[in-house]
Protein backbone atom coordinates (compact mmCIF):
# COMPACT_ATOMS: atom_id res chain seq x y z
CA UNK A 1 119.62 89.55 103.26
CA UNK A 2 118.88 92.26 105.18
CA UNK A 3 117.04 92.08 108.86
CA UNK A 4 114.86 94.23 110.06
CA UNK A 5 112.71 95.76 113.08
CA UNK A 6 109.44 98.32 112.90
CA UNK A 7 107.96 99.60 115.68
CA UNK A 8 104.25 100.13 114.41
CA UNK A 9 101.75 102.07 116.19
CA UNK A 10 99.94 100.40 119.04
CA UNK A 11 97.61 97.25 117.66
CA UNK A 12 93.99 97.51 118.56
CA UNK A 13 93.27 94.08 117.79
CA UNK A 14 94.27 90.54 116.59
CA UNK A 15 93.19 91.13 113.16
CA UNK A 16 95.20 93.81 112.51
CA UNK A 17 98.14 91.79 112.75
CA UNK A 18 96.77 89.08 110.22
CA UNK A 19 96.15 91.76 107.89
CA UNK A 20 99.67 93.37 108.14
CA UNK A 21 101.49 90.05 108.29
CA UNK A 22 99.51 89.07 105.00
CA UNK A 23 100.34 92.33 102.89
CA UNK A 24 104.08 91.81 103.92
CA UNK A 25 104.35 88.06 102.97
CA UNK A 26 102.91 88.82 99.22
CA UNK A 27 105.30 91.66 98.60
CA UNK A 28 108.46 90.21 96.51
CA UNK A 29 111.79 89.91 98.05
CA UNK A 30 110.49 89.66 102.01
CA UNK A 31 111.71 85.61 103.20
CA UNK A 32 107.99 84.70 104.07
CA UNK A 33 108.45 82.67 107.12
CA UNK A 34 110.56 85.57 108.88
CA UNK A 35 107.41 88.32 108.49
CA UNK A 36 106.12 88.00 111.99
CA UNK A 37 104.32 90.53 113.86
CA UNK A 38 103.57 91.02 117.57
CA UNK A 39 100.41 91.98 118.50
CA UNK A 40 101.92 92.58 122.51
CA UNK A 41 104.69 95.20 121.29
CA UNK A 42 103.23 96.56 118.33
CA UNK A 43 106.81 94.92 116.29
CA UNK A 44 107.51 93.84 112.88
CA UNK A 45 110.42 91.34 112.50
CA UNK A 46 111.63 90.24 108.88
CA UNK A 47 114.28 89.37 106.71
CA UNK A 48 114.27 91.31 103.27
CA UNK A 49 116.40 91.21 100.12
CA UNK A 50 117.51 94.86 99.60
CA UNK A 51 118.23 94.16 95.62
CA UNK A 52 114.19 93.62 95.84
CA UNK A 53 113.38 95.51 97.87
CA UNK A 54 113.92 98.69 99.86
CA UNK A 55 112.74 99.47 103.62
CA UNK A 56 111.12 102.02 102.46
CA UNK A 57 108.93 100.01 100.12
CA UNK A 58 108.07 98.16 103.27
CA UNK A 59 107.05 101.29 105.40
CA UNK A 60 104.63 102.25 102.57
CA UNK A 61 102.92 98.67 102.64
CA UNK A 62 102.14 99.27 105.83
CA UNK A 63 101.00 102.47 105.76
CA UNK A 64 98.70 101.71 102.98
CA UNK A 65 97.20 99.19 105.04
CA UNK A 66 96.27 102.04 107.90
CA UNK A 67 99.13 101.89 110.15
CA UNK A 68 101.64 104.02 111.28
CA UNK A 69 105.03 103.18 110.92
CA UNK A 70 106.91 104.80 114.19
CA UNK A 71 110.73 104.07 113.26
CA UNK A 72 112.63 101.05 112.16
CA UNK A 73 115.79 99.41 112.40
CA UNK A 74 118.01 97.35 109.51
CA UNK A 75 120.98 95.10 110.18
């Protein structure tokens, strides 16, 4: 398992964050209850299987959504 950080764009609002948490828990290989978002730094914090999965995979869920993926960080 994999960890990671994104730093997204700035949020405009709380529904944004539903929406992004939502596309990220129904992708395959994210561990669901580590996809949390906060709405006050504009973060992404999750665990990911990298077999699954690839960060990159994750940046372009995101970006489909609308959002702008600024950088990101995996331990």
């Amino acid at each position: 398992m994999k960890s990671a950080t994104i730093q997204l764009e700035t949020l405009a609002c709380p529904s944004c964050l539903q929406k992004i948490e939502g596309a990220l828990k129904s992708l395959e290989g994210i561990e669901k209850d580590t996809a949390k978002v906060s709405f006050n730094t504009s973060k992404v914090k999750l665990n990911f299987d990298e077999e699954k999965l690839s960060i990159e995979d994750i940046e372009n869920a995101i970006s489909k959504l609308g959002y702008e993926v600024i950088k990101y960080k995996v331990k």
